[in-house]
PDB file of N, CA and C in Angstrom:
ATOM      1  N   UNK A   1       0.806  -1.186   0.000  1.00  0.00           N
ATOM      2  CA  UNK A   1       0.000   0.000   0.000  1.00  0.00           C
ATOM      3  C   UNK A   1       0.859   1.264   0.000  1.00  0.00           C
ATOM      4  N   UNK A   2       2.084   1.312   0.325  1.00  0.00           N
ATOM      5  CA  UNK A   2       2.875   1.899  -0.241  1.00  0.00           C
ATOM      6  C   UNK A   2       2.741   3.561  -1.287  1.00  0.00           C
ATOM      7  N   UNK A   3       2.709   4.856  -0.679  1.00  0.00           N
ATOM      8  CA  UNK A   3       2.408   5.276  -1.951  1.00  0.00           C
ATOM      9  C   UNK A   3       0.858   5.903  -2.475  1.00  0.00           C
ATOM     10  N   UNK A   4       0.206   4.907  -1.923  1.00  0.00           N
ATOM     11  CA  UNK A   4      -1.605   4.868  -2.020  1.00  0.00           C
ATOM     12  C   UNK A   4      -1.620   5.250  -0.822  1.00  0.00           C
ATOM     13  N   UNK A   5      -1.180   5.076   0.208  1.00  0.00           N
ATOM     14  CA  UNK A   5      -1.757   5.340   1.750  1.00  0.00           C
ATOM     15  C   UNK A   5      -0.874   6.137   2.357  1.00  0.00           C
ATOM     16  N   UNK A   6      -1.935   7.287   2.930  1.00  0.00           N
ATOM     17  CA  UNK A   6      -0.782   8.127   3.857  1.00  0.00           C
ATOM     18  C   UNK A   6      -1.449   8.434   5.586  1.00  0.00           C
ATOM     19  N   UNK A   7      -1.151   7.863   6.316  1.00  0.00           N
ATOM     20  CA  UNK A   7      -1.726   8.583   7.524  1.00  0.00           C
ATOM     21  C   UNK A   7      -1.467   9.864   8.342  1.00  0.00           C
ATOM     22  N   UNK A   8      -2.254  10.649   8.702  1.00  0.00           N
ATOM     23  CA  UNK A   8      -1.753  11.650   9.031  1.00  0.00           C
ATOM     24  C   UNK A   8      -2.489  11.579  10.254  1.00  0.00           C
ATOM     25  N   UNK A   9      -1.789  12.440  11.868  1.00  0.00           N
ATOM     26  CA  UNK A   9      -1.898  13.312  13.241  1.00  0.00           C
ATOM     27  C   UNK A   9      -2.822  14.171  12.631  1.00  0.00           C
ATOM     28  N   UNK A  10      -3.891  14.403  12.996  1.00  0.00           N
ATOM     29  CA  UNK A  10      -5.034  15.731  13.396  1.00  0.00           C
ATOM     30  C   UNK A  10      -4.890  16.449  14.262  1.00  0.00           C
ATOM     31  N   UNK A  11      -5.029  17.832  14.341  1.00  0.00           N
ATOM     32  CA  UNK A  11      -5.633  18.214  15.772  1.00  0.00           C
ATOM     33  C   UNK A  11      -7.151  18.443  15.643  1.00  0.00           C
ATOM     34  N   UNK A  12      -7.910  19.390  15.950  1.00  0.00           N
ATOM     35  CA  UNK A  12      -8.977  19.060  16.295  1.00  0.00           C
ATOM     36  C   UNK A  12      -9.962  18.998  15.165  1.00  0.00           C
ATOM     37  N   UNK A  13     -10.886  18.132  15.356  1.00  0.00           N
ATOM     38  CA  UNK A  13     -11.860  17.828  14.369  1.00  0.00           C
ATOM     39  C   UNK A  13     -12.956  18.189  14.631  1.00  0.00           C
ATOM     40  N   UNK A  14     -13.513  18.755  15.756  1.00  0.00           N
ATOM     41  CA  UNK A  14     -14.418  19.151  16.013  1.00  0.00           C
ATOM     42  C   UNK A  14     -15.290  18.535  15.987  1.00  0.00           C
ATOM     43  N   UNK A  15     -14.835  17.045  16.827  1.00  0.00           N
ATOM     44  CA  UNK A  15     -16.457  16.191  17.235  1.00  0.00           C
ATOM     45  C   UNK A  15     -16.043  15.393  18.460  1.00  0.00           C
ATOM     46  N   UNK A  16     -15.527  15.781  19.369  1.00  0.00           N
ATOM     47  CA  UNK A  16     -15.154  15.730  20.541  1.00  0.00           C
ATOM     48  C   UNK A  16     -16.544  14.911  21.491  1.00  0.00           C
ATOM     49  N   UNK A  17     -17.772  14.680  20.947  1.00  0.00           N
ATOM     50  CA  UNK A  17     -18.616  14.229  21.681  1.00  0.00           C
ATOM     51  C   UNK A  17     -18.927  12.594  20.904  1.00  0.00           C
ATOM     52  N   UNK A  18     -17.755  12.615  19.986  1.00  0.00           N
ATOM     53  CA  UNK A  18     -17.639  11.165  19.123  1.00  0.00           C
ATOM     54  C   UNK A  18     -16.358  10.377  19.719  1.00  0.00           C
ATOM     55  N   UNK A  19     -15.957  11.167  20.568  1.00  0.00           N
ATOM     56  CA  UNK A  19     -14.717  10.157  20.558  1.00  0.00           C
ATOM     57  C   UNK A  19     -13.619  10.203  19.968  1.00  0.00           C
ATOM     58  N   UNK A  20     -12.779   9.556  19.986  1.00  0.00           N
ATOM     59  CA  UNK A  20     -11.220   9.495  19.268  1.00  0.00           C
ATOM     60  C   UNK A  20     -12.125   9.359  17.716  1.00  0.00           C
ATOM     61  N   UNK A  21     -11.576   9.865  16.649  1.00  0.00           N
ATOM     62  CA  UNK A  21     -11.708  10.084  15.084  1.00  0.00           C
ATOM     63  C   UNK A  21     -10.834   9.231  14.724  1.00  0.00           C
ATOM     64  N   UNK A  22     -11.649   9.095  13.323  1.00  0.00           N
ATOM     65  CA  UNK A  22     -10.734   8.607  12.168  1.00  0.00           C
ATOM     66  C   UNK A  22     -11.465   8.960  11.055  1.00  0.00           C
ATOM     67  N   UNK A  23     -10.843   9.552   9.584  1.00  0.00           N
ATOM     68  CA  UNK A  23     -11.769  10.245   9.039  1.00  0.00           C
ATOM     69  C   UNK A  23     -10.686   9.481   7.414  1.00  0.00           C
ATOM     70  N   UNK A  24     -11.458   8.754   6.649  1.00  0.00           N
ATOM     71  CA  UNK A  24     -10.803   8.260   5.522  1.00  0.00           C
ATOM     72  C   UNK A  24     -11.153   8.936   4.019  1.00  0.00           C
ATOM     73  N   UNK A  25     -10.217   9.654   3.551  1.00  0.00           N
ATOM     74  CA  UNK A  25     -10.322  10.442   2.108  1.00  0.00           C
ATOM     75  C   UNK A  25      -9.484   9.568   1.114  1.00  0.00           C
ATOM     76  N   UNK A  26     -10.147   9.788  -0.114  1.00  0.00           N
ATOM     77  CA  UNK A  26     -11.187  11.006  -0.636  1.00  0.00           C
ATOM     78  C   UNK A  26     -12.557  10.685  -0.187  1.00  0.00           C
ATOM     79  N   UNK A  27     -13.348   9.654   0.348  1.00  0.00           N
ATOM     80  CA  UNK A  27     -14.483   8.723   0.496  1.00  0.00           C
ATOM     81  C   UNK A  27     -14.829   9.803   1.720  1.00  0.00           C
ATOM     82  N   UNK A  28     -14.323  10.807   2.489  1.00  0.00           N
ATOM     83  CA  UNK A  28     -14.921  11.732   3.442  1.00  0.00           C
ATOM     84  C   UNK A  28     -15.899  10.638   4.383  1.00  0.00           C
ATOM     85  N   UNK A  29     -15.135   9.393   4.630  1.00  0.00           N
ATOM     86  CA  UNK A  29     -15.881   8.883   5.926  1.00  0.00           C
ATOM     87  C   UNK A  29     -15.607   9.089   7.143  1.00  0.00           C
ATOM     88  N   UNK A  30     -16.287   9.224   8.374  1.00  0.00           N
ATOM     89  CA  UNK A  30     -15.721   9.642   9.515  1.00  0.00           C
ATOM     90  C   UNK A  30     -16.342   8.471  10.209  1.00  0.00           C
ATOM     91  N   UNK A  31     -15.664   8.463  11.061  1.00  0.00           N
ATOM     92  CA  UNK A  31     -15.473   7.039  12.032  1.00  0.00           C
ATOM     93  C   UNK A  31     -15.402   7.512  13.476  1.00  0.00           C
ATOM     94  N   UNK A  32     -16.511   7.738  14.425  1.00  0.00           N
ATOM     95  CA  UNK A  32     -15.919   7.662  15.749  1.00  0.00           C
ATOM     96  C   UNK A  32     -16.086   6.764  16.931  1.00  0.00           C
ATOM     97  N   UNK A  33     -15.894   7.460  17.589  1.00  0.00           N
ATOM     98  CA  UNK A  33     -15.754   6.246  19.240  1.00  0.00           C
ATOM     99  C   UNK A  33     -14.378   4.766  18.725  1.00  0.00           C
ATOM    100  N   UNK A  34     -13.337   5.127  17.985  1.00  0.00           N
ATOM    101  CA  UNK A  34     -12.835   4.736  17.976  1.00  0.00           C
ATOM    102  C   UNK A  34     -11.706   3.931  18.529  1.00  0.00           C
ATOM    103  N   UNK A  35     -11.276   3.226  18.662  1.00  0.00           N
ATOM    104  CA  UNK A  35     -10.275   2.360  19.581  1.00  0.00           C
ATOM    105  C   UNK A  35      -9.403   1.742  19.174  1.00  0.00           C
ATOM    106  N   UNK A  36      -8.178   1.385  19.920  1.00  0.00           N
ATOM    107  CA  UNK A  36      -6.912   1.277  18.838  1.00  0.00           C
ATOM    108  C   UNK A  36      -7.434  -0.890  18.401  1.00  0.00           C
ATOM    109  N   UNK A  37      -8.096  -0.869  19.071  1.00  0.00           N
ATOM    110  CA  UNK A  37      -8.569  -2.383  18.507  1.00  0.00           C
ATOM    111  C   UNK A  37      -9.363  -2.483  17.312  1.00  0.00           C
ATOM    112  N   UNK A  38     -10.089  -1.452  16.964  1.00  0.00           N
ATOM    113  CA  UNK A  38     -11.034  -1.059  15.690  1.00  0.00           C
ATOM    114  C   UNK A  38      -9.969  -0.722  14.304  1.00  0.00           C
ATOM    115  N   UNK A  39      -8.405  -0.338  14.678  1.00  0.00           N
ATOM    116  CA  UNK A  39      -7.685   0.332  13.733  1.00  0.00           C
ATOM    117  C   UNK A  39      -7.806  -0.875  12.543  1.00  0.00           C
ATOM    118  N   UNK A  40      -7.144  -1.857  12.705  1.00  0.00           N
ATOM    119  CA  UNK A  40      -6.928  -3.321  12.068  1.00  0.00           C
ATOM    120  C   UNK A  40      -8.224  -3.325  10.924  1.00  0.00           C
ATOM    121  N   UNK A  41      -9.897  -2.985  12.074  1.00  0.00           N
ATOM    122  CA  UNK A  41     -10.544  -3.328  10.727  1.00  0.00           C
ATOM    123  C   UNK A  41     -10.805  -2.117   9.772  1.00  0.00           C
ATOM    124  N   UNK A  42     -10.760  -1.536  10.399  1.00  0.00           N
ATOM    125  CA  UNK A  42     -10.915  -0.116   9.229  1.00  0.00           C
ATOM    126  C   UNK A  42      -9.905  -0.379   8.305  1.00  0.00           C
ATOM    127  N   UNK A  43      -8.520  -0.459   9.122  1.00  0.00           N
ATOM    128  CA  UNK A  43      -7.434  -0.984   7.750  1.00  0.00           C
ATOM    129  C   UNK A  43      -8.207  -1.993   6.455  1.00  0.00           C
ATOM    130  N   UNK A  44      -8.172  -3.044   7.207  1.00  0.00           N
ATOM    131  CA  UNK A  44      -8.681  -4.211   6.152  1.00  0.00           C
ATOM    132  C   UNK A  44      -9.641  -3.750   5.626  1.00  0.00           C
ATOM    133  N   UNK A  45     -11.156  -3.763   6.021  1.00  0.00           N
ATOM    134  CA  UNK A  45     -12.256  -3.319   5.519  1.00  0.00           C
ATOM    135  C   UNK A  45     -12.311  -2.132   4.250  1.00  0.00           C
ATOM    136  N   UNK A  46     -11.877  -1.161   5.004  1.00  0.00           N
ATOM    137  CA  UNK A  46     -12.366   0.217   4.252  1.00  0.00           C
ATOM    138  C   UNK A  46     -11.037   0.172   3.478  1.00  0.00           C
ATOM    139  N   UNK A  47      -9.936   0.832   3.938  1.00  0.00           N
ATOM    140  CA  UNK A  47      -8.537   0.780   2.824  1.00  0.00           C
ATOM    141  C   UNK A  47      -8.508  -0.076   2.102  1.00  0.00           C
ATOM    142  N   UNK A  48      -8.332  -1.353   2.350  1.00  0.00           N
ATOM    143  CA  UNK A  48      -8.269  -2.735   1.375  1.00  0.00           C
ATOM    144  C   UNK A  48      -9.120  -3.050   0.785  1.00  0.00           C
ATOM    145  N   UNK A  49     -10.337  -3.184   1.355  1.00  0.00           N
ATOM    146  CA  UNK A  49     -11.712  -3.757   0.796  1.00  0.00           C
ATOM    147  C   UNK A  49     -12.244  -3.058  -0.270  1.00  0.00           C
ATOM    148  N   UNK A  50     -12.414  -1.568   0.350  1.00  0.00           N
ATOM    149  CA  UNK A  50     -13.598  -0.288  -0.458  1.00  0.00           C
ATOM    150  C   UNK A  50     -14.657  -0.447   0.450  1.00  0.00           C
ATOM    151  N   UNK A  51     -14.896  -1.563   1.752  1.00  0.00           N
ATOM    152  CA  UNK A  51     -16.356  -1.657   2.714  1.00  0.00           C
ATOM    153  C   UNK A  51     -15.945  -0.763   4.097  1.00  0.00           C
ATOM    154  N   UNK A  52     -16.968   0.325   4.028  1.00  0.00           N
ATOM    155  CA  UNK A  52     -16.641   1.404   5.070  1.00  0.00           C
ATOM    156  C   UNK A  52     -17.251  -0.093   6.470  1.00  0.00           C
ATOM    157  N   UNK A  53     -16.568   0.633   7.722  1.00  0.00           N
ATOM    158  CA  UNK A  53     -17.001  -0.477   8.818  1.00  0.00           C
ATOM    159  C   UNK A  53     -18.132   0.400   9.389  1.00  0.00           C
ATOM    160  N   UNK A  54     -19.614   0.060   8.999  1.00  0.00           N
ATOM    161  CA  UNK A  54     -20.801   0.733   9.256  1.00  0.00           C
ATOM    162  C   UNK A  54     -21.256   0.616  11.336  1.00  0.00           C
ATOM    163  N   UNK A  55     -20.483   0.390  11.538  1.00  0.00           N
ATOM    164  CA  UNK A  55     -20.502   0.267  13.344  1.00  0.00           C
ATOM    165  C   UNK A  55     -20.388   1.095  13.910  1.00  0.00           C
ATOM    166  N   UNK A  56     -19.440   1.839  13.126  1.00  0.00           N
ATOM    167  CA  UNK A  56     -17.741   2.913  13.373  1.00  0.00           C
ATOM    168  C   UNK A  56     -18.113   4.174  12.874  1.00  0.00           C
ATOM    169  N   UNK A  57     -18.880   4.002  11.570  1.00  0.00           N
ATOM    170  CA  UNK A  57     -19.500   5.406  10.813  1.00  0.00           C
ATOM    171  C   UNK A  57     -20.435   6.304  11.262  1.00  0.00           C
ATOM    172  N   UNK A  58     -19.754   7.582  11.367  1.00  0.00           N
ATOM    173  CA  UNK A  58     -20.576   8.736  12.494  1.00  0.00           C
ATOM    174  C   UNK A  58     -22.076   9.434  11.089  1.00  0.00           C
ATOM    175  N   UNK A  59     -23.149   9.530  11.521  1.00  0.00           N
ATOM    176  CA  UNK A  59     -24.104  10.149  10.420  1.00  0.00           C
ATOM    177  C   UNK A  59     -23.373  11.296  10.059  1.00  0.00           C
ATOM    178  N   UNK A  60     -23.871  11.386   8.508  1.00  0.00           N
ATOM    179  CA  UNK A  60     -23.959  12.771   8.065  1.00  0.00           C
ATOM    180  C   UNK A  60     -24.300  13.882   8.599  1.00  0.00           C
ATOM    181  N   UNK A  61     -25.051  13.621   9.828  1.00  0.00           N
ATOM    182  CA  UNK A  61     -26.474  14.836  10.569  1.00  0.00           C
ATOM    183  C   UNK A  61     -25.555  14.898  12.083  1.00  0.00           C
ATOM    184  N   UNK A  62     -24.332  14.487  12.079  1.00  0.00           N
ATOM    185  CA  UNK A  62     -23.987  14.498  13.008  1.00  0.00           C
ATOM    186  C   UNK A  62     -22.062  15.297  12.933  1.00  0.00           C
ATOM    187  N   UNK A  63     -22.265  15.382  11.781  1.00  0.00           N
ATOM    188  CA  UNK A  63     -20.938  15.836  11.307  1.00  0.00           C
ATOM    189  C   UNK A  63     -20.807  17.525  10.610  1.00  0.00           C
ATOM    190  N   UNK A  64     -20.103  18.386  11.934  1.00  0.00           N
ATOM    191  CA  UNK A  64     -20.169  19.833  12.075  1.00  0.00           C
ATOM    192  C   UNK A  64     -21.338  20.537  11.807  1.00  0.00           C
ATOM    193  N   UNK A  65     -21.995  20.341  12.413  1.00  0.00           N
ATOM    194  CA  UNK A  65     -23.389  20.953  12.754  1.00  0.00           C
ATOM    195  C   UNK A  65     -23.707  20.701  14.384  1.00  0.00           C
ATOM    196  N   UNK A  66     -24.068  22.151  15.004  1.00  0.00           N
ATOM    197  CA  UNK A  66     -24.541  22.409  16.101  1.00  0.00           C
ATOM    198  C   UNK A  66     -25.612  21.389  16.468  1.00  0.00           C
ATOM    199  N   UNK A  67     -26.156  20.544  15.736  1.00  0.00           N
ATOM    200  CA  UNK A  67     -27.709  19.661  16.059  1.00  0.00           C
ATOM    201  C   UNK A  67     -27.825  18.685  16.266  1.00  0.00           C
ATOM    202  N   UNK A  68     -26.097  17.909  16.174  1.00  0.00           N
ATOM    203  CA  UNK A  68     -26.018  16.635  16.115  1.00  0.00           C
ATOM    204  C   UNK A  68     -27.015  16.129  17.465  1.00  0.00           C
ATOM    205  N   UNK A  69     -27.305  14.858  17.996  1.00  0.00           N
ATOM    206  CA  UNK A  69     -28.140  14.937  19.026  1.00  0.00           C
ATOM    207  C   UNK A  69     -27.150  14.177  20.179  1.00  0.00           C
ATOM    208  N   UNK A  70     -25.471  14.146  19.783  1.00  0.00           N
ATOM    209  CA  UNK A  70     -24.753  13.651  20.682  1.00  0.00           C
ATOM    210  C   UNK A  70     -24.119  15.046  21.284  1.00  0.00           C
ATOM    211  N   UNK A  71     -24.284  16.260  21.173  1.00  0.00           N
ATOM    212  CA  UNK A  71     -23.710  17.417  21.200  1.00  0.00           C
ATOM    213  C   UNK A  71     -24.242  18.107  22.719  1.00  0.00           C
ATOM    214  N   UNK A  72     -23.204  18.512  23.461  1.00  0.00           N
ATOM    215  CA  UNK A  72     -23.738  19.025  24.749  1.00  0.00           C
ATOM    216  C   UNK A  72     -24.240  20.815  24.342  1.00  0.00           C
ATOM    217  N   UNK A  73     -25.145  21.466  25.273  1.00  0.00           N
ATOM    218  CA  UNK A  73     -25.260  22.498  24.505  1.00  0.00           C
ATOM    219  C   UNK A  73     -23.905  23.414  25.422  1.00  0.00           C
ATOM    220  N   UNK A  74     -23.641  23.941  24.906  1.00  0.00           N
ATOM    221  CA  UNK A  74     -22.638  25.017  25.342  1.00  0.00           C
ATOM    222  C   UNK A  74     -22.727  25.472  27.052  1.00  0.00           C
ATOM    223  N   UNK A  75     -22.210  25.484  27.816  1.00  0.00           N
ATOM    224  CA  UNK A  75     -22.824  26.622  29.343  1.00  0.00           C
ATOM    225  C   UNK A  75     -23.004  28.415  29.241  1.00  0.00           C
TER     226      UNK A  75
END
């Protein structure tokens, strides 16, 4: 994979009420509540495969928008 794959350190992603991230491009999937035991299948699955791991996949309605319904409201 060599070449095709690059991982990169984030800082903030701004979904802090998801958990540790993982966010796979160009396919703009985001993945949270993540865990370093989940890394392996996202590898296999989604990189190798083309099958996003639908367990792991945060909604559309939940990604940078104030409304998500996992979102604390502000104090």
């Amino acid at each position: 994979m060599k070449g095709r794959v690059r991982a990169n350190q984030a800082g903030c992603l701004d979904q802090c009420e998801h958990g540790p991230n993982v966010v796979v491009y160009p396919d703009a999937v985001w993945y949270g509540h993540v865990t370093e035991a989940d890394v392996e299948e996202i590898i296999d699955s989604h990189i190798v495969d083309g099958r996003p791991v639908e367990r792991l996949r945060l909604a559309d309605s939940c990604l940078n928008t104030t409304t998500c319904e996992h979102r604390k409201p502000k104090p």
